[in-house]
C-alpha atoms as a PDB file:
ATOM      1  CA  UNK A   1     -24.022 -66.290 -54.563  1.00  0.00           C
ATOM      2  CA  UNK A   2     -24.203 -67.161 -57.940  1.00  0.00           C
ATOM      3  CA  UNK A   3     -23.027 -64.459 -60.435  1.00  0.00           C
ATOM      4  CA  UNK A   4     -22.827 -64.591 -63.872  1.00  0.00           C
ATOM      5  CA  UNK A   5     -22.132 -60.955 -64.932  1.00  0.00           C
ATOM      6  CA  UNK A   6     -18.754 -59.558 -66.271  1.00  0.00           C
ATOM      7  CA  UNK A   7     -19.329 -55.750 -66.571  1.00  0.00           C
ATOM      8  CA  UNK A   8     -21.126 -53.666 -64.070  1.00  0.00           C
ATOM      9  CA  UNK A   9     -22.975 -50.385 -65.077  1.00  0.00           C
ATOM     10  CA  UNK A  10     -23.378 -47.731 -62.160  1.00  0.00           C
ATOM     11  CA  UNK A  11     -25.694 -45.222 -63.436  1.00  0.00           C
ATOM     12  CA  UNK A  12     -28.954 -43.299 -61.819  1.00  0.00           C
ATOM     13  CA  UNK A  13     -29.976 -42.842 -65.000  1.00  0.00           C
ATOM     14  CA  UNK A  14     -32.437 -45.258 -66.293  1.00  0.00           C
ATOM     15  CA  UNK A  15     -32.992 -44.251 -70.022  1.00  0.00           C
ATOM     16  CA  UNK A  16     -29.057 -44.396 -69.933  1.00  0.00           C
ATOM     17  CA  UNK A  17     -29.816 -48.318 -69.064  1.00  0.00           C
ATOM     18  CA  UNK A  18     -32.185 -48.880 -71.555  1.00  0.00           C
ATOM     19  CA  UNK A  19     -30.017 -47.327 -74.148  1.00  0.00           C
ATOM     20  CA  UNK A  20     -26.926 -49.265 -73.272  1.00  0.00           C
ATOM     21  CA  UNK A  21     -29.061 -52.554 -72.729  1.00  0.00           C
ATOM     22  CA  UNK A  22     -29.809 -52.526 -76.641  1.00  0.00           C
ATOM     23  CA  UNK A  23     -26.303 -51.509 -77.192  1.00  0.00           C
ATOM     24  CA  UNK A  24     -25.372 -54.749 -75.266  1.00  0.00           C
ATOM     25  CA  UNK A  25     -28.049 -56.913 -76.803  1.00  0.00           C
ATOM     26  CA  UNK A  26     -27.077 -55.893 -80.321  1.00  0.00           C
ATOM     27  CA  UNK A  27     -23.451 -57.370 -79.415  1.00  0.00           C
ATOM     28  CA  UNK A  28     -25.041 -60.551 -78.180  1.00  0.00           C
ATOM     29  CA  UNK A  29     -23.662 -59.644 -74.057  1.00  0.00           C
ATOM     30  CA  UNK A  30     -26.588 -58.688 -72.703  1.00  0.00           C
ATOM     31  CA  UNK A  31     -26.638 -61.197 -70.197  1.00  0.00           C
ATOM     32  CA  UNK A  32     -23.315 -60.643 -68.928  1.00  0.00           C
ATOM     33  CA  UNK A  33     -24.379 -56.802 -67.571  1.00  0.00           C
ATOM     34  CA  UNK A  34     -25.573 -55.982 -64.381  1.00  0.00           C
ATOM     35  CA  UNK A  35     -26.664 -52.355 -63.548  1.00  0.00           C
ATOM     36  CA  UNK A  36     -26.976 -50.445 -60.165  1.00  0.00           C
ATOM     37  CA  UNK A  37     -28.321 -46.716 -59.247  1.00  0.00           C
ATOM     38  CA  UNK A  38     -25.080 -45.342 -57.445  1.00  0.00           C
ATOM     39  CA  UNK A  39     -21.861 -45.964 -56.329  1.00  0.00           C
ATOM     40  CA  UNK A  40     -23.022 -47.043 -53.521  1.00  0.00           C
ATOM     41  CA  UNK A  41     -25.188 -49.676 -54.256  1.00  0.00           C
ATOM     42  CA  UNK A  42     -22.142 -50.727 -56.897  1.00  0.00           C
ATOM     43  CA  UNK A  43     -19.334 -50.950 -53.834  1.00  0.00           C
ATOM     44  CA  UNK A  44     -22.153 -52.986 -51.675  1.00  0.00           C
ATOM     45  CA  UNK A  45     -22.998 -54.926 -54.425  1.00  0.00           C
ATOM     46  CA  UNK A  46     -19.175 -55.778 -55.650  1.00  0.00           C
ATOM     47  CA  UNK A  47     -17.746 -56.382 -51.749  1.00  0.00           C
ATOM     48  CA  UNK A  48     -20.643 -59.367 -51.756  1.00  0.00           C
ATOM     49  CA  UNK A  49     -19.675 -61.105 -54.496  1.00  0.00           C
ATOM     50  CA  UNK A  50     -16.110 -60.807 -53.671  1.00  0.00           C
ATOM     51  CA  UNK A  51     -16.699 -63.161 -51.393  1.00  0.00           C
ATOM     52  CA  UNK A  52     -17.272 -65.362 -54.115  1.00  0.00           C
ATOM     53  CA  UNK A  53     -14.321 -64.354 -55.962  1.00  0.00           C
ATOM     54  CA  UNK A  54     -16.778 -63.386 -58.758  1.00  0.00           C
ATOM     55  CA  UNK A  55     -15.685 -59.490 -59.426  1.00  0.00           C
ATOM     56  CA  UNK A  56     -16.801 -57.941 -62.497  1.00  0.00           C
ATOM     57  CA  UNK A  57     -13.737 -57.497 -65.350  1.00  0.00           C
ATOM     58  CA  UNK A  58     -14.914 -54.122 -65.878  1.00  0.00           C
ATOM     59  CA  UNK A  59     -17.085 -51.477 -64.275  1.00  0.00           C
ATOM     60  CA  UNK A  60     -18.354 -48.907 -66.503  1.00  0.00           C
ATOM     61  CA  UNK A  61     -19.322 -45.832 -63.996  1.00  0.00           C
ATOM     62  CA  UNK A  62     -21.139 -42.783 -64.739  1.00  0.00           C
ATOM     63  CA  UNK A  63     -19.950 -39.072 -62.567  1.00  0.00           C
ATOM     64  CA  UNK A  64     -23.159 -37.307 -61.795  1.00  0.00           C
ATOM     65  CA  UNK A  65     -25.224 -39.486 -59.193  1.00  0.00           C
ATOM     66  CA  UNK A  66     -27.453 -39.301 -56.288  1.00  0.00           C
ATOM     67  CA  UNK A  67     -25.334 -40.700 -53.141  1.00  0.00           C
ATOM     68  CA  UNK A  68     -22.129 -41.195 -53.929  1.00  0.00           C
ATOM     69  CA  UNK A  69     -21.179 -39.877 -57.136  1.00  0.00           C
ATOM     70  CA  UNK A  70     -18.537 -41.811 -59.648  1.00  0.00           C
ATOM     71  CA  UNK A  71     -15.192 -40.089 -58.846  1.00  0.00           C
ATOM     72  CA  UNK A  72     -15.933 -40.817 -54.954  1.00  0.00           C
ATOM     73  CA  UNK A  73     -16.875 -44.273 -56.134  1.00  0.00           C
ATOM     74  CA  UNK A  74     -13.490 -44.321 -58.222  1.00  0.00           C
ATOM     75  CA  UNK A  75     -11.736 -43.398 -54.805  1.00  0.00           C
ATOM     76  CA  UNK A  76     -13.289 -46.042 -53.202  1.00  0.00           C
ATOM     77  CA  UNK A  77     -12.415 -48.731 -55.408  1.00  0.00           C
ATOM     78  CA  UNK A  78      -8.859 -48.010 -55.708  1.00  0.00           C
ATOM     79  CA  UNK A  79      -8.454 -48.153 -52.012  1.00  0.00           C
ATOM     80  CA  UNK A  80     -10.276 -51.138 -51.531  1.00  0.00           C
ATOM     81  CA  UNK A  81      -7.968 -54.537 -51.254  1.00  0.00           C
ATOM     82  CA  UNK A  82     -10.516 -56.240 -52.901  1.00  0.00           C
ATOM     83  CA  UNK A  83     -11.692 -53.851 -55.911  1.00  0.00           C
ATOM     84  CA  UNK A  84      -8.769 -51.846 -56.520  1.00  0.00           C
ATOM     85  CA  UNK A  85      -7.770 -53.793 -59.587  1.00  0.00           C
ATOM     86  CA  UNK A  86     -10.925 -54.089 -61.330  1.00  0.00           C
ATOM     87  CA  UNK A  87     -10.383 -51.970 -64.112  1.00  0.00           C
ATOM     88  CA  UNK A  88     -12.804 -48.685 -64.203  1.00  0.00           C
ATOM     89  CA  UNK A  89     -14.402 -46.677 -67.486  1.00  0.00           C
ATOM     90  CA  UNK A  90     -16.039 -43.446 -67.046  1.00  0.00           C
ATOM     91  CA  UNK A  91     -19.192 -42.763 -68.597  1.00  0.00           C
ATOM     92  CA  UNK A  92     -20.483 -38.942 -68.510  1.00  0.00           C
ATOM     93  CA  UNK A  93     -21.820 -36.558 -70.897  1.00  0.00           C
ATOM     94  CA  UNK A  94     -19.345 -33.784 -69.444  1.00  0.00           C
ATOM     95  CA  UNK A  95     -16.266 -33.000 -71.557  1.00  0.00           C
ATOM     96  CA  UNK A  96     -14.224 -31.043 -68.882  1.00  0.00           C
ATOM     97  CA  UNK A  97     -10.650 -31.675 -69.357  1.00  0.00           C
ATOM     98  CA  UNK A  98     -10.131 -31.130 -65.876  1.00  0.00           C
ATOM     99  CA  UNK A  99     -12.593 -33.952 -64.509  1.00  0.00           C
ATOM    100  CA  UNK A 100     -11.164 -36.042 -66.821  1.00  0.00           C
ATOM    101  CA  UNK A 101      -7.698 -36.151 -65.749  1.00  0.00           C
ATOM    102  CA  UNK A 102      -8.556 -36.209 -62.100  1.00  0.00           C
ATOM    103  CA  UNK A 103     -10.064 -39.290 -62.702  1.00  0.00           C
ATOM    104  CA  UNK A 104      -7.334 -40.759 -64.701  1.00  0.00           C
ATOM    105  CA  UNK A 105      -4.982 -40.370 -62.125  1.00  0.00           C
ATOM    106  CA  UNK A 106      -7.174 -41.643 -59.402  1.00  0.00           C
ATOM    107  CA  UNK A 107      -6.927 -45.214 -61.760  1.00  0.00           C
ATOM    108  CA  UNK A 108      -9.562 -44.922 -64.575  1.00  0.00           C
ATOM    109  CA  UNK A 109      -8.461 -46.593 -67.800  1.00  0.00           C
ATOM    110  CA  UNK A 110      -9.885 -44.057 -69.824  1.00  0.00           C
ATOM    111  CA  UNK A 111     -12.786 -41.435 -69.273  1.00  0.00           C
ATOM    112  CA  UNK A 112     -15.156 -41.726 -72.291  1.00  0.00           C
ATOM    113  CA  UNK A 113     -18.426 -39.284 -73.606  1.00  0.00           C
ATOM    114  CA  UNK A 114     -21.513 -40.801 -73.992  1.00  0.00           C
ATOM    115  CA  UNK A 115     -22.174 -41.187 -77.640  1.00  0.00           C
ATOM    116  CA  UNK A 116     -24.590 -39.125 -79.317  1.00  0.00           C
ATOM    117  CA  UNK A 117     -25.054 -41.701 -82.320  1.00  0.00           C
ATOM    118  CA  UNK A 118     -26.067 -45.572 -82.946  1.00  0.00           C
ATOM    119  CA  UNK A 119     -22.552 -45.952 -84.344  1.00  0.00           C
ATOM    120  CA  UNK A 120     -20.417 -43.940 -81.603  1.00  0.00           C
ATOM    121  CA  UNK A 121     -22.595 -46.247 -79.272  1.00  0.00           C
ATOM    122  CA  UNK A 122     -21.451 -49.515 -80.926  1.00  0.00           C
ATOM    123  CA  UNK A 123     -18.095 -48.876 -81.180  1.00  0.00           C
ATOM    124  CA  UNK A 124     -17.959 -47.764 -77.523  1.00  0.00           C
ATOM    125  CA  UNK A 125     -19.408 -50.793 -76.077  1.00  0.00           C
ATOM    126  CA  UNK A 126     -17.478 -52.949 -78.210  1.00  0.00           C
ATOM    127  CA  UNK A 127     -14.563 -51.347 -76.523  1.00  0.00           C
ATOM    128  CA  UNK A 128     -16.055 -52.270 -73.196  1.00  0.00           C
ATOM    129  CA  UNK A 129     -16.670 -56.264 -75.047  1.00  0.00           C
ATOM    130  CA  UNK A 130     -12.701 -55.984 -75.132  1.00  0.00           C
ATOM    131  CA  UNK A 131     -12.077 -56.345 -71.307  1.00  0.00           C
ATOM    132  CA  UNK A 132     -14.251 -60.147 -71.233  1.00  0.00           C
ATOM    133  CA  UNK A 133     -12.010 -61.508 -73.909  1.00  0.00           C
END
């Protein structure tokens, strides 16, 4: 299986897609993201193309979703041979404190707010750019 992306988005939220798809596009990586609905979808998708040894460098996963939500997802990944070191960015519009350091500690490199402006957005996918260099 032929794959070509780098970062993988897990988000049921598809105005969140379009949003960070002109985000990505305005970078010039547009190409190199790949979005799914859940976490589930995301751990089926990322278990194929391990077999390809063709893991994403970074998966940028939302909390609130249908299925299996993003700190179950987060579980999953860590305890996976295969996945646990792919490194993991939370993406929510919740601020709780709480939710954030739970998900630190189950491996997240950082827990981040969905921007409210052009310019927040920018910088933050920028900071997801950092993880393909």
């Amino acid at each position: 299986m032929e794959n070509n992306y780098e970062i993988l988005v897990v988000d049921d939220d598809r105005e969140d897609h379009l949003i960070l798809s002109e985000y990505f596009r305005d970078i010039g990586i547009e190409n190199r993201v790949h979005y799914v609905e859940n976490g589930k979808y995301a751990l089926e998708y990322m278990e194929k193309i391990a077999l390809d040894n063709k893991l994403p460098r970074l998966v940028i996963l939302d909390l609130n979703m249908p299925i299996m939500n993003g700190t179950q997802t987060l579980l999953h990944m860590k305890q996976s041979f295969r996945l646990k070191n792919v490194p993991v960015i939370i993406f929510s519009t919740s601020e709780n404190e709480t939710e954030k350091r739970k998900c630190l500690s189950l491996g997240a490199v950082d827990y981040l707010v969905k921007p409210v402006s052009y310019n927040e957005g920018l910088l933050m996918v920028n900071k997801f750019r950092s993880f393909l260099e």
